[in-house]
PDB file of N, CA and C in Angstrom:
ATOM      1  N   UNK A   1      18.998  -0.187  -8.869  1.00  0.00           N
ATOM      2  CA  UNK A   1      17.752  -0.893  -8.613  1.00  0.00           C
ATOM      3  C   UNK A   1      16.964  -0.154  -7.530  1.00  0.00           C
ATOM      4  N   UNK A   2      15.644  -0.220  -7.729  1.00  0.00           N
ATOM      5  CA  UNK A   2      14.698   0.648  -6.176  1.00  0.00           C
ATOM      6  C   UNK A   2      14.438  -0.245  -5.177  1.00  0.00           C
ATOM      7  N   UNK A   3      13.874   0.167  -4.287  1.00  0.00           N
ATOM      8  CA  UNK A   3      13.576  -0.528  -3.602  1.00  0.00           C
ATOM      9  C   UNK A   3      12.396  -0.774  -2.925  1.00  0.00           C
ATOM     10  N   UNK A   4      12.336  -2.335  -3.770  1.00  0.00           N
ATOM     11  CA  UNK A   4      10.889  -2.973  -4.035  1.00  0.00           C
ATOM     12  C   UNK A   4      10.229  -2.927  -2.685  1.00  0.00           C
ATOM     13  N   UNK A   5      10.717  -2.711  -1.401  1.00  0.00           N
ATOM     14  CA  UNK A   5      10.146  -2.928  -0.027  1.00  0.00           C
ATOM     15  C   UNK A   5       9.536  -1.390   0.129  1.00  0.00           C
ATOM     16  N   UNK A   6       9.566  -0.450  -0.619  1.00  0.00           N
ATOM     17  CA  UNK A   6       9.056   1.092  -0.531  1.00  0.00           C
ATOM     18  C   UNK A   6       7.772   0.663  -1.035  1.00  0.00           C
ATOM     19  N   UNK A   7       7.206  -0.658  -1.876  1.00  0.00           N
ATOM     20  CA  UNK A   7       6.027  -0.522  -2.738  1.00  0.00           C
ATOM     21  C   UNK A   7       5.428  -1.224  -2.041  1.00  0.00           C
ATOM     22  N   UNK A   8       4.701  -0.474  -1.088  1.00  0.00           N
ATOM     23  CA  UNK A   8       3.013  -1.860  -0.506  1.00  0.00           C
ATOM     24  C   UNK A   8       2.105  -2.315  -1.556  1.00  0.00           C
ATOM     25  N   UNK A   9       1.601  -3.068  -0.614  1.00  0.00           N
ATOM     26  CA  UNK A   9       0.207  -3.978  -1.939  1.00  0.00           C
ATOM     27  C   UNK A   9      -0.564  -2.769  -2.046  1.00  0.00           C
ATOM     28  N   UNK A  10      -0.877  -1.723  -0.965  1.00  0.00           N
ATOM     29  CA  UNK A  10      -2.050  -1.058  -1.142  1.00  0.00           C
ATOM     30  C   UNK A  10      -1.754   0.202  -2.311  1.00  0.00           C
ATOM     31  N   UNK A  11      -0.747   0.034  -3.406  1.00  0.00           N
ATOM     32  CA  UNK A  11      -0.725   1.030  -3.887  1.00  0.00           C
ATOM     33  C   UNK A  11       0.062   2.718  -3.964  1.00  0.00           C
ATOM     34  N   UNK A  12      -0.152   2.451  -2.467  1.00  0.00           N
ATOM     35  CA  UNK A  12       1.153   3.813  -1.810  1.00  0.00           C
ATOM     36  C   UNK A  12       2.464   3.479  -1.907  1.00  0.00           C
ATOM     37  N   UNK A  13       3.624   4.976  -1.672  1.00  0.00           N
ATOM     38  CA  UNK A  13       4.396   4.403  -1.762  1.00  0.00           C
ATOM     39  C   UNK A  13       5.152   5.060  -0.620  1.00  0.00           C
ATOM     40  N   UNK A  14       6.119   4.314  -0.173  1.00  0.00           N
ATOM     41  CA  UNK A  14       6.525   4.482   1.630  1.00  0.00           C
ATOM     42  C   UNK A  14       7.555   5.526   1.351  1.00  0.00           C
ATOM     43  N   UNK A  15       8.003   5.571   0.035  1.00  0.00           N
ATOM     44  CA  UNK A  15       9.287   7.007   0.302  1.00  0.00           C
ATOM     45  C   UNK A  15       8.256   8.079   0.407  1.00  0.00           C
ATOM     46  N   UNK A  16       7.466   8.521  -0.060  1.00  0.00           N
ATOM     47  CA  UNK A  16       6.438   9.252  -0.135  1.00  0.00           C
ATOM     48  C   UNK A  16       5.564   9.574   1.527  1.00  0.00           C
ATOM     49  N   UNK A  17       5.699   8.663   2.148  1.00  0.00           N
ATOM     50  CA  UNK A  17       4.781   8.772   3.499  1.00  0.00           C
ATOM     51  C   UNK A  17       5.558   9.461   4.280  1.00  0.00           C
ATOM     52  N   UNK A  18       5.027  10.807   5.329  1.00  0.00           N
ATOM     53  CA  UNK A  18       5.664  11.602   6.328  1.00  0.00           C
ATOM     54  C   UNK A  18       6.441  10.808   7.633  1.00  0.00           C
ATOM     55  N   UNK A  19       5.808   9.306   7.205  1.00  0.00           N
ATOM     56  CA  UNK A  19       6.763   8.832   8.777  1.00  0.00           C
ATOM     57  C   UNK A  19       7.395   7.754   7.998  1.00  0.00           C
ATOM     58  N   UNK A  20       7.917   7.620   7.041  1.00  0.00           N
ATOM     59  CA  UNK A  20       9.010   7.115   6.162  1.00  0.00           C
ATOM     60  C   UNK A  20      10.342   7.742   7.084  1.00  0.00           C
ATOM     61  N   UNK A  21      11.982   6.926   7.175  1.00  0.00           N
ATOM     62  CA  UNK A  21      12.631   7.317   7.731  1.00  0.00           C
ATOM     63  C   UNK A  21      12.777   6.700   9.149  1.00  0.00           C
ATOM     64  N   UNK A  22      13.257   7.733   9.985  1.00  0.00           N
ATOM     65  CA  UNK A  22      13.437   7.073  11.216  1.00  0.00           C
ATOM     66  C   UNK A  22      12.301   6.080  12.229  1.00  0.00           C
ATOM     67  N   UNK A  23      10.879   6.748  11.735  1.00  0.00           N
ATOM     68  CA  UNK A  23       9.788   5.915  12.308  1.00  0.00           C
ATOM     69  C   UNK A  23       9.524   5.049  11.795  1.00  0.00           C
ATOM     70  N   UNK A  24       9.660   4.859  10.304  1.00  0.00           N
ATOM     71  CA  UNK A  24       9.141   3.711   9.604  1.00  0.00           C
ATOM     72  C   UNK A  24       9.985   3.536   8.286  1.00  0.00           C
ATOM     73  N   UNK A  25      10.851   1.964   8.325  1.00  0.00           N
ATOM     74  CA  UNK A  25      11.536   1.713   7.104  1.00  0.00           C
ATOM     75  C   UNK A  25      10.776   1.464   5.762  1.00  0.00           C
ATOM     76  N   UNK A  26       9.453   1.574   6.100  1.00  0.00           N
ATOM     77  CA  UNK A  26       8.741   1.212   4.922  1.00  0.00           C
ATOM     78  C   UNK A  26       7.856  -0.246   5.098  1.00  0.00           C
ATOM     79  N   UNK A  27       6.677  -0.375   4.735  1.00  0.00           N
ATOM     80  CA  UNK A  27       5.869  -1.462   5.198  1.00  0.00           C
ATOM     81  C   UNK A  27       6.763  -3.086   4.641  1.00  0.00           C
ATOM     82  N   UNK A  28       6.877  -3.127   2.939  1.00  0.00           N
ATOM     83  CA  UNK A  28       7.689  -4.466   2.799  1.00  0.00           C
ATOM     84  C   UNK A  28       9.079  -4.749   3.782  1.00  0.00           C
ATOM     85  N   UNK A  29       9.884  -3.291   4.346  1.00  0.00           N
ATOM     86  CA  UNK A  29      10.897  -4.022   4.937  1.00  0.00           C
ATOM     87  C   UNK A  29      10.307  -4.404   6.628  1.00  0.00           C
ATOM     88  N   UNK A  30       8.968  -4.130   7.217  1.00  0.00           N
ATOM     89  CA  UNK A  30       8.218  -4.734   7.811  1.00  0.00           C
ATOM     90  C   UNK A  30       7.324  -5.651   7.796  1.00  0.00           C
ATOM     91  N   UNK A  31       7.367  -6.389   6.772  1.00  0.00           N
ATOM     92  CA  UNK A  31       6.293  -7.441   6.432  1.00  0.00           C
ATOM     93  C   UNK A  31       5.090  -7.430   6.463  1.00  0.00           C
ATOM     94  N   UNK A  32       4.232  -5.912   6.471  1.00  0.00           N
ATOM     95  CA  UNK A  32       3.511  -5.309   6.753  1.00  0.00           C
ATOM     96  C   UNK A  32       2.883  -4.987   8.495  1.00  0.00           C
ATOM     97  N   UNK A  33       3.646  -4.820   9.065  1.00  0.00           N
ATOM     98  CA  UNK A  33       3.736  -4.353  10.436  1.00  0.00           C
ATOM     99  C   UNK A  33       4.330  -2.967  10.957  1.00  0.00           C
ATOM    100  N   UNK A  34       3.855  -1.777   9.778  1.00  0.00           N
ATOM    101  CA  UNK A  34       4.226  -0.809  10.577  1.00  0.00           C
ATOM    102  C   UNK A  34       3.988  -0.013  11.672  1.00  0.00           C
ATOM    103  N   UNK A  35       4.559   0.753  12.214  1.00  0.00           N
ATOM    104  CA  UNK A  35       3.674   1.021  13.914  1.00  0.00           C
ATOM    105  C   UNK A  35       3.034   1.023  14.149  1.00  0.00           C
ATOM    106  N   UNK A  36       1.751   1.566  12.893  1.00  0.00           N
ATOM    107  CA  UNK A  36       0.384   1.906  13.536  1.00  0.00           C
ATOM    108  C   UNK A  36      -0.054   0.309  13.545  1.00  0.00           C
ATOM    109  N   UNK A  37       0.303  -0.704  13.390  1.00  0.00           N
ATOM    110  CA  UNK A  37      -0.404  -1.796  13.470  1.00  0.00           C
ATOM    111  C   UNK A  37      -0.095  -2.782  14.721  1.00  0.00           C
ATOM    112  N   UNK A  38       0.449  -1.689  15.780  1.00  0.00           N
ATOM    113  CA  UNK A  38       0.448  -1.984  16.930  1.00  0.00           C
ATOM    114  C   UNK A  38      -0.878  -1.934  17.614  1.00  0.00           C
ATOM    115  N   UNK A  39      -1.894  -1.280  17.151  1.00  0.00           N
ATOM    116  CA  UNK A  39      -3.125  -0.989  17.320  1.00  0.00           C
ATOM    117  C   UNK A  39      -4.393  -1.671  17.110  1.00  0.00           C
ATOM    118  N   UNK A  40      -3.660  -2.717  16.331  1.00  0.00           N
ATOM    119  CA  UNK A  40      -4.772  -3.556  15.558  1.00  0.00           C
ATOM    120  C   UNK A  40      -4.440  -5.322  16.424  1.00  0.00           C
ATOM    121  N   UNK A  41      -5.402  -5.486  16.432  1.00  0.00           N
ATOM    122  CA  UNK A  41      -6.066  -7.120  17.380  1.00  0.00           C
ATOM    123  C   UNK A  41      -4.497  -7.795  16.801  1.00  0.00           C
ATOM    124  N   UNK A  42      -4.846  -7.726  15.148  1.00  0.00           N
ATOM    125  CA  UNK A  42      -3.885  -9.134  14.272  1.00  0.00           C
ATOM    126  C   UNK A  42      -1.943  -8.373  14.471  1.00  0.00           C
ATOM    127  N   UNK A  43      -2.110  -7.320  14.517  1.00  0.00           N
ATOM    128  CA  UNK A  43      -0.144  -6.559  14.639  1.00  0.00           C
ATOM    129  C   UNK A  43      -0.443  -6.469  13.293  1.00  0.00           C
ATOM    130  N   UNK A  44      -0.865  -6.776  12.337  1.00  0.00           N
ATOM    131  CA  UNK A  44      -0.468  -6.621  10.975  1.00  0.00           C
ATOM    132  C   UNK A  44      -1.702  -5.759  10.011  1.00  0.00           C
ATOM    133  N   UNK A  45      -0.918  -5.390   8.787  1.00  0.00           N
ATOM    134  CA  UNK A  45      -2.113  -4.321   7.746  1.00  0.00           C
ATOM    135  C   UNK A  45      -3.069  -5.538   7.616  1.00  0.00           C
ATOM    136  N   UNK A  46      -4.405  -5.546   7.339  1.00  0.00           N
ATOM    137  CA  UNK A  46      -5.311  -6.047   6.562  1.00  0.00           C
ATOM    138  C   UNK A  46      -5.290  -6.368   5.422  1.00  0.00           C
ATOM    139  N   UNK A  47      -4.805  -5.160   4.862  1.00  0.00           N
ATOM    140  CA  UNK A  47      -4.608  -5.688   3.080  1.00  0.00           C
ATOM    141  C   UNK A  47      -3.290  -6.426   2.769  1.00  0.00           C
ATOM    142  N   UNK A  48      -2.277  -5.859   3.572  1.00  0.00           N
ATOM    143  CA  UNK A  48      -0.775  -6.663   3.318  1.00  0.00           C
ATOM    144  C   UNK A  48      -1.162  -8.360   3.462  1.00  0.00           C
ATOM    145  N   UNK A  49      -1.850  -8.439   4.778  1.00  0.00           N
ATOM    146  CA  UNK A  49      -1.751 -10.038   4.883  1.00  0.00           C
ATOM    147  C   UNK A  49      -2.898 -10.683   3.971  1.00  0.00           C
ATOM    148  N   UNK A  50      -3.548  -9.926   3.555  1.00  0.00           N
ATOM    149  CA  UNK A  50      -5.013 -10.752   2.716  1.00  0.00           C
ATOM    150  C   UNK A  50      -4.220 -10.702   1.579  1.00  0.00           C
ATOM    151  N   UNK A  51      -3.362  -9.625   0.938  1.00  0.00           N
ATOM    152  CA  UNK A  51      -2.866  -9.533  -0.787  1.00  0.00           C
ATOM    153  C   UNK A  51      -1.599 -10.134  -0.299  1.00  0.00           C
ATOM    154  N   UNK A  52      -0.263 -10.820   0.448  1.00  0.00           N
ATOM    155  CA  UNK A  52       0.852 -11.370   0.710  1.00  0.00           C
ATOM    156  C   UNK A  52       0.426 -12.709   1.051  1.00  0.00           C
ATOM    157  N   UNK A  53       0.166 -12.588   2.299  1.00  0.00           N
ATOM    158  CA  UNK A  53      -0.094 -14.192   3.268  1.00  0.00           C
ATOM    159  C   UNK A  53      -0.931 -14.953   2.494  1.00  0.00           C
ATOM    160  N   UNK A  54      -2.662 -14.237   2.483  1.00  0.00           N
ATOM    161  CA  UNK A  54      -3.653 -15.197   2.079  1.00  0.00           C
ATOM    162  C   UNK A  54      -3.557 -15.404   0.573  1.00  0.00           C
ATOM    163  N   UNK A  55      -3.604 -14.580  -0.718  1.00  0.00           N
ATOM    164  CA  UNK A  55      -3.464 -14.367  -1.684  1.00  0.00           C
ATOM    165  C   UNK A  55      -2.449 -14.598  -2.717  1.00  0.00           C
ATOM    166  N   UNK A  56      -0.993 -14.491  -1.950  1.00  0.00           N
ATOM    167  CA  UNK A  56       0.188 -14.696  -2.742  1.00  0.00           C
ATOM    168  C   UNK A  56       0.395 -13.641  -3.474  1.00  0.00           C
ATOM    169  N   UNK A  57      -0.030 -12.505  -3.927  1.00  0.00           N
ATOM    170  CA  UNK A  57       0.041 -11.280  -5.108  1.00  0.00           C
ATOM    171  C   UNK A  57       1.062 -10.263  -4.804  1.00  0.00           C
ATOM    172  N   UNK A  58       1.305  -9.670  -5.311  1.00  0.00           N
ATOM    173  CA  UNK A  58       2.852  -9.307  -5.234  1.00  0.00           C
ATOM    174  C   UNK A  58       2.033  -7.673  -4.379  1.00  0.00           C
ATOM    175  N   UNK A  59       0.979  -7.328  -5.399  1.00  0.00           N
ATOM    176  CA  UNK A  59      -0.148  -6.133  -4.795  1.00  0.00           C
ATOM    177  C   UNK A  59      -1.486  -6.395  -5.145  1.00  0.00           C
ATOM    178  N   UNK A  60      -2.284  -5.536  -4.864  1.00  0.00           N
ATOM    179  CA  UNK A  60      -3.657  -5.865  -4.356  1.00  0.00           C
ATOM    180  C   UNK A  60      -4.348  -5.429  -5.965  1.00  0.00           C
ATOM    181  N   UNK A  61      -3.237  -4.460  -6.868  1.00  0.00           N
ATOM    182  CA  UNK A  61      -3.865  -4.663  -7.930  1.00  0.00           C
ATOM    183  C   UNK A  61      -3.971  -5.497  -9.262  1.00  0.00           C
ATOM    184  N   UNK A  62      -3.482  -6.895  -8.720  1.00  0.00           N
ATOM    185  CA  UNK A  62      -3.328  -8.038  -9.394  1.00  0.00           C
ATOM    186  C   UNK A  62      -4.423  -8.964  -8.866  1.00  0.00           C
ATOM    187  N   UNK A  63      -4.978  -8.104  -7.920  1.00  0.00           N
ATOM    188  CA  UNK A  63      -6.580  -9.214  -7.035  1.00  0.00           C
ATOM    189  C   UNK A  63      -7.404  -8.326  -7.959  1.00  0.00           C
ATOM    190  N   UNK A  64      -8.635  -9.566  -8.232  1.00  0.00           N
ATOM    191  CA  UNK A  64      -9.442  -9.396  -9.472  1.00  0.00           C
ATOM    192  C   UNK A  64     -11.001  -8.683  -8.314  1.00  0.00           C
ATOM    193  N   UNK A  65     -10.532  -8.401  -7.008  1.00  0.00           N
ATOM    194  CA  UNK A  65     -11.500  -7.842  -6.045  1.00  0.00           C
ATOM    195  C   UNK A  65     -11.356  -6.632  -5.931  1.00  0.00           C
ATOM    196  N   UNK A  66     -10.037  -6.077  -5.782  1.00  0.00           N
ATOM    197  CA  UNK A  66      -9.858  -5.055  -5.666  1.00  0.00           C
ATOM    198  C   UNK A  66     -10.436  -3.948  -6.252  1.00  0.00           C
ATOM    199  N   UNK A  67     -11.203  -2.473  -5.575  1.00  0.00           N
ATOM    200  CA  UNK A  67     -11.144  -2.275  -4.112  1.00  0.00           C
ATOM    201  C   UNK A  67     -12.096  -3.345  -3.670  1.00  0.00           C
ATOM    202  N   UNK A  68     -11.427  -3.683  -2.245  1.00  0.00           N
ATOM    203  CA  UNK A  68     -12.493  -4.664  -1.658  1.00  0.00           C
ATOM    204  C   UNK A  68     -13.090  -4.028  -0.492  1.00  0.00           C
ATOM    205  N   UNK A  69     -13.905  -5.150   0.338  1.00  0.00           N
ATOM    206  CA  UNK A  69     -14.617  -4.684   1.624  1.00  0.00           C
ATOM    207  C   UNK A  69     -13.395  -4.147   2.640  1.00  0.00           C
ATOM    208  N   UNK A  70     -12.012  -4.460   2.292  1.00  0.00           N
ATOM    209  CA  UNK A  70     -10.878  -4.267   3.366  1.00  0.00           C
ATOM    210  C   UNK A  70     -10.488  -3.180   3.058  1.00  0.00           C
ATOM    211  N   UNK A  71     -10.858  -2.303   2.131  1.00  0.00           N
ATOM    212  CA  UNK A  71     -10.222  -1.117   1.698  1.00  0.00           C
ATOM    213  C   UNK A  71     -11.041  -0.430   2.514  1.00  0.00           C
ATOM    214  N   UNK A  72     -12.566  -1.024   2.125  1.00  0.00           N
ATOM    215  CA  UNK A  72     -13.228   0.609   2.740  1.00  0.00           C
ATOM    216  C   UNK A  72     -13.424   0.459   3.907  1.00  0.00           C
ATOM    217  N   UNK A  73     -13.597  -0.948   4.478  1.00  0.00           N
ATOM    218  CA  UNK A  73     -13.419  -0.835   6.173  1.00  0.00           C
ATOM    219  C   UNK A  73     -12.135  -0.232   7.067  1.00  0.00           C
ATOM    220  N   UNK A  74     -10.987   0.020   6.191  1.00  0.00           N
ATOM    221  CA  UNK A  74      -9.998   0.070   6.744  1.00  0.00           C
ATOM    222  C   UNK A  74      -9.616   1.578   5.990  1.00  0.00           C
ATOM    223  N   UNK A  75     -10.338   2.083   6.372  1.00  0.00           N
ATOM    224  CA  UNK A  75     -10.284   3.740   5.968  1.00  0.00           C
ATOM    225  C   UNK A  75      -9.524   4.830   7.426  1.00  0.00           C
ATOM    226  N   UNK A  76      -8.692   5.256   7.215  1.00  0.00           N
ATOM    227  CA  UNK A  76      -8.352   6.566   8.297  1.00  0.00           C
ATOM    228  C   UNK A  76      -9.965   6.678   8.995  1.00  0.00           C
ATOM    229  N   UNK A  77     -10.528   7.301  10.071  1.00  0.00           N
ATOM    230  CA  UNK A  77     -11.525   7.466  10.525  1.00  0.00           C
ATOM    231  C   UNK A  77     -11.545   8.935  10.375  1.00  0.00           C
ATOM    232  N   UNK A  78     -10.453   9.472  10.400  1.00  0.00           N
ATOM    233  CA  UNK A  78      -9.994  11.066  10.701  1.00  0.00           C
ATOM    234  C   UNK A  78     -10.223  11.658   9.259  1.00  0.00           C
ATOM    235  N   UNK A  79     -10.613  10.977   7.889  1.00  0.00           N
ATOM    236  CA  UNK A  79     -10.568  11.685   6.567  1.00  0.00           C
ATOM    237  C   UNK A  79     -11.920  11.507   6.355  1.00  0.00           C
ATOM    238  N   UNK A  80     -12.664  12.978   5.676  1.00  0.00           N
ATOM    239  CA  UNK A  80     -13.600  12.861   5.362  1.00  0.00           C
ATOM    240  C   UNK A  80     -13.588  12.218   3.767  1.00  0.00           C
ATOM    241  N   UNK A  81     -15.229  11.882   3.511  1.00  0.00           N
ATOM    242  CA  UNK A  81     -15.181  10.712   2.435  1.00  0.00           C
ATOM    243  C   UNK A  81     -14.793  11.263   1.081  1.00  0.00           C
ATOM    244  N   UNK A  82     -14.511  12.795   0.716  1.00  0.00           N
ATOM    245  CA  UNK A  82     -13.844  13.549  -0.065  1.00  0.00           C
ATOM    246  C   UNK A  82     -12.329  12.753  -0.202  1.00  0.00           C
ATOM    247  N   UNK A  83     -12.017  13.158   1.036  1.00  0.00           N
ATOM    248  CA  UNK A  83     -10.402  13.141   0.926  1.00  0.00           C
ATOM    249  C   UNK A  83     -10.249  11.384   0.920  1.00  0.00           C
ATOM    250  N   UNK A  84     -10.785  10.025   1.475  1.00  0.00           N
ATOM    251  CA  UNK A  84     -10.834   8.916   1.181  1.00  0.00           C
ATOM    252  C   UNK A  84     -10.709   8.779  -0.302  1.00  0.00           C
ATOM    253  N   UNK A  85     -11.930   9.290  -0.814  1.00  0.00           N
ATOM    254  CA  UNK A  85     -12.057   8.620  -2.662  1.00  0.00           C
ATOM    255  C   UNK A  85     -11.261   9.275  -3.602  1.00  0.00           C
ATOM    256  N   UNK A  86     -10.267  10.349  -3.132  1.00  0.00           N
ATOM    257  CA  UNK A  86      -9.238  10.847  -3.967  1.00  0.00           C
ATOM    258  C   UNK A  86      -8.134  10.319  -3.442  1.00  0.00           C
ATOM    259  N   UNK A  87      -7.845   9.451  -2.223  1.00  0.00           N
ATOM    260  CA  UNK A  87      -7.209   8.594  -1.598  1.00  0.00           C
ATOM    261  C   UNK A  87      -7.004   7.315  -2.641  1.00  0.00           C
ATOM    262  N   UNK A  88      -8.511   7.064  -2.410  1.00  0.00           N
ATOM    263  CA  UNK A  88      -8.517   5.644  -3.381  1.00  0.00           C
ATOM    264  C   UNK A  88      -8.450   5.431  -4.644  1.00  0.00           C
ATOM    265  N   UNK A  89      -8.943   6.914  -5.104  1.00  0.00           N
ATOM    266  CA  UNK A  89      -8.884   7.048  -7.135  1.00  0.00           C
ATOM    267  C   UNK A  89      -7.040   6.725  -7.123  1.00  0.00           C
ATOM    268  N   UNK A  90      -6.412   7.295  -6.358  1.00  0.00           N
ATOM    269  CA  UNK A  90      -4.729   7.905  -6.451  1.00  0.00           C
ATOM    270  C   UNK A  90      -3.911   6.207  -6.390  1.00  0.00           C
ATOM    271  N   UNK A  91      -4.847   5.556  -5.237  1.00  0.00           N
ATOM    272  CA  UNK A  91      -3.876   4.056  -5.212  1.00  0.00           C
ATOM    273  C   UNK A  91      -4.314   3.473  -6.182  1.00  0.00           C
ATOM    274  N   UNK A  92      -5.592   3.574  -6.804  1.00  0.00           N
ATOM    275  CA  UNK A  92      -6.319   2.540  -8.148  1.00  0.00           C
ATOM    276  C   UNK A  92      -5.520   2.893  -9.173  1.00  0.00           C
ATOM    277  N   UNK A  93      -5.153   4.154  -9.779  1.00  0.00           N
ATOM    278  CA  UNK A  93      -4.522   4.714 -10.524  1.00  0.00           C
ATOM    279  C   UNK A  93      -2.748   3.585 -10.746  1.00  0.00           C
ATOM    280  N   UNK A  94      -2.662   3.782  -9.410  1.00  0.00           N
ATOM    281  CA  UNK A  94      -0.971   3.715  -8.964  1.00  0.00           C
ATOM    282  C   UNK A  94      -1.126   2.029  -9.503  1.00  0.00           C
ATOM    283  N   UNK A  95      -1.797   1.468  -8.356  1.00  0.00           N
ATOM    284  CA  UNK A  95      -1.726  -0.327  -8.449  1.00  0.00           C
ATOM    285  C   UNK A  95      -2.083  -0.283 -10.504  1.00  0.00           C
ATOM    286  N   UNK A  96      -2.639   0.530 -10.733  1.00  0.00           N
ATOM    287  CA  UNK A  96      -3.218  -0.035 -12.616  1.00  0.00           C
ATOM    288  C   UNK A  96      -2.056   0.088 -13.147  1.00  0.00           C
ATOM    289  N   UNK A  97      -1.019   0.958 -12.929  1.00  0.00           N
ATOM    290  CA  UNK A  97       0.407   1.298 -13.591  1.00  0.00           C
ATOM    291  C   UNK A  97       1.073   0.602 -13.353  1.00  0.00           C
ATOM    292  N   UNK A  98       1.418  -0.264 -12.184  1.00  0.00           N
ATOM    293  CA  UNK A  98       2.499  -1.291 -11.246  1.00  0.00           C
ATOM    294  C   UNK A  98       1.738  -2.445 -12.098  1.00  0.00           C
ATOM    295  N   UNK A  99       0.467  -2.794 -12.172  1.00  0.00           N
ATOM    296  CA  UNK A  99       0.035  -4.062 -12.744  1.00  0.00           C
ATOM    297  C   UNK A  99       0.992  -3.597 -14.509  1.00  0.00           C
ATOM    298  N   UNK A 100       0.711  -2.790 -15.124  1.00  0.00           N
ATOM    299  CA  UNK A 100       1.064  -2.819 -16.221  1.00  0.00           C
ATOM    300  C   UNK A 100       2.524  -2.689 -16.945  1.00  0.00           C
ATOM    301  N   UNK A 101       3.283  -1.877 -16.086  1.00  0.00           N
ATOM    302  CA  UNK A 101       4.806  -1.632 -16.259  1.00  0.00           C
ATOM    303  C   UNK A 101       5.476  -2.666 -15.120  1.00  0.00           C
ATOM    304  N   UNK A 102       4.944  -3.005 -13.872  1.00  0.00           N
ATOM    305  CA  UNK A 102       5.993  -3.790 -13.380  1.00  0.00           C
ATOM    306  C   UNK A 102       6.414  -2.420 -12.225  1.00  0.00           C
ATOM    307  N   UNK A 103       6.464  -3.401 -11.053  1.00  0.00           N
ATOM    308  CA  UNK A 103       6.778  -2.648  -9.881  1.00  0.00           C
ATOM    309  C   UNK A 103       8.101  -1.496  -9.615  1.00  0.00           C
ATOM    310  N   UNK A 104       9.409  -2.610 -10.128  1.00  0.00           N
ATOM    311  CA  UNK A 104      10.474  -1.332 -10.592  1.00  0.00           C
ATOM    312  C   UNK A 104      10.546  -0.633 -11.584  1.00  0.00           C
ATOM    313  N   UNK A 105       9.609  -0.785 -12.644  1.00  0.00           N
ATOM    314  CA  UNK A 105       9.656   0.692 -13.387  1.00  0.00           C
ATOM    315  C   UNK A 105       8.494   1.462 -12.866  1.00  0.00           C
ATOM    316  N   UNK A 106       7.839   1.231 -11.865  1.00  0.00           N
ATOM    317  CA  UNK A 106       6.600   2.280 -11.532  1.00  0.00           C
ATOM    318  C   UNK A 106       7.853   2.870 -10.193  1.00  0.00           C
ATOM    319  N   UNK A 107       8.021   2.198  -9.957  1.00  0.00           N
ATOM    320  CA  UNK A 107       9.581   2.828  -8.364  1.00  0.00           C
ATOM    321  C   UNK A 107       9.825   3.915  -9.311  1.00  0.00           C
ATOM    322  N   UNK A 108      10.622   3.494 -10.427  1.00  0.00           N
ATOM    323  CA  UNK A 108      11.683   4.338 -11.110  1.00  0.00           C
ATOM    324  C   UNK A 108      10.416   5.688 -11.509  1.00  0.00           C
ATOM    325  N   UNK A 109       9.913   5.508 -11.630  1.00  0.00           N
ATOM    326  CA  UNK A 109       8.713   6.820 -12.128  1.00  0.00           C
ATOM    327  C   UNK A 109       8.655   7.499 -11.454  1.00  0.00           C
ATOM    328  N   UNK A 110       7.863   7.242 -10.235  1.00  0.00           N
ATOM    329  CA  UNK A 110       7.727   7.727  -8.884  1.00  0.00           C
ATOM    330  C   UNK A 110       8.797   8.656  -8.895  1.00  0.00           C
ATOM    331  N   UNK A 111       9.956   8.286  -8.395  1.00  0.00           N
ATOM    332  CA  UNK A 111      11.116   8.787  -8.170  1.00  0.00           C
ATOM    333  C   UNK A 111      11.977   9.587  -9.156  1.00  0.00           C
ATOM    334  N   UNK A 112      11.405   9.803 -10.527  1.00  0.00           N
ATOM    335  CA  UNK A 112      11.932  10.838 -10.904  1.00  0.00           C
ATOM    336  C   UNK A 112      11.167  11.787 -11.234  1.00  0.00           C
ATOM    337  N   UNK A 113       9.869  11.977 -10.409  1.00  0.00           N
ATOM    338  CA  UNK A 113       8.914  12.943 -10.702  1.00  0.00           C
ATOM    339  C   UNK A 113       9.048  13.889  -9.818  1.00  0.00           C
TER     340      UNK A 113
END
């Protein structure tokens, strides 16, 4: 079985992220509180708690909003808008496959590519 806590709402996936590992177990086995959201007013992602807490959705591409105003407000500041919208084509892509196969067979994909 994978492990469903590697798959955030936003589409990414945490085995995949450079601070996966010792800095970060992955956002679901943080409830969406990974370090960098030491930084933020609420401690927590924006999209985790609007697509988990407020929403109930397993990910954000089962919200009939998605991308929303929280995506693009909550952009890296450091990526230019190139590298953002091939950011965002890549999670729209990802969340359309997880909506359609189901979260552990999009894990299982991921992971044998």
């Amino acid at each position: 079985m994978s492990d469903l806590k590697l798959a955030p709402v936003c589409g990414l996936h945490c085995g995949s992220c450079e601070y996966h590992g010792e800095k970060c177990p992955g956002c679901g086995h943080l409830d969406g509180r990974p370090f960098w959201t030491e930084h933020l007013p609420t401690g927590v992602c924006p999209m985790h708690d609007c697509c988990r807490n407020v929403k109930q959705l397993e990910h954000c591409g089962l919200c009939e909003e998605f991308p929303c105003e929280i995506v693009f407000k909550f952009r890296d500041p450091s990526w230019s808008d190139e590298a953002f919208n091939q950011s965002l084509e890549q999670r729209k892509a990802a969340l359309s496959r997880r909506r359609e196969v189901g979260t552990e067979v999009w894990l299982r994909e991921i992971k044998s590519k």
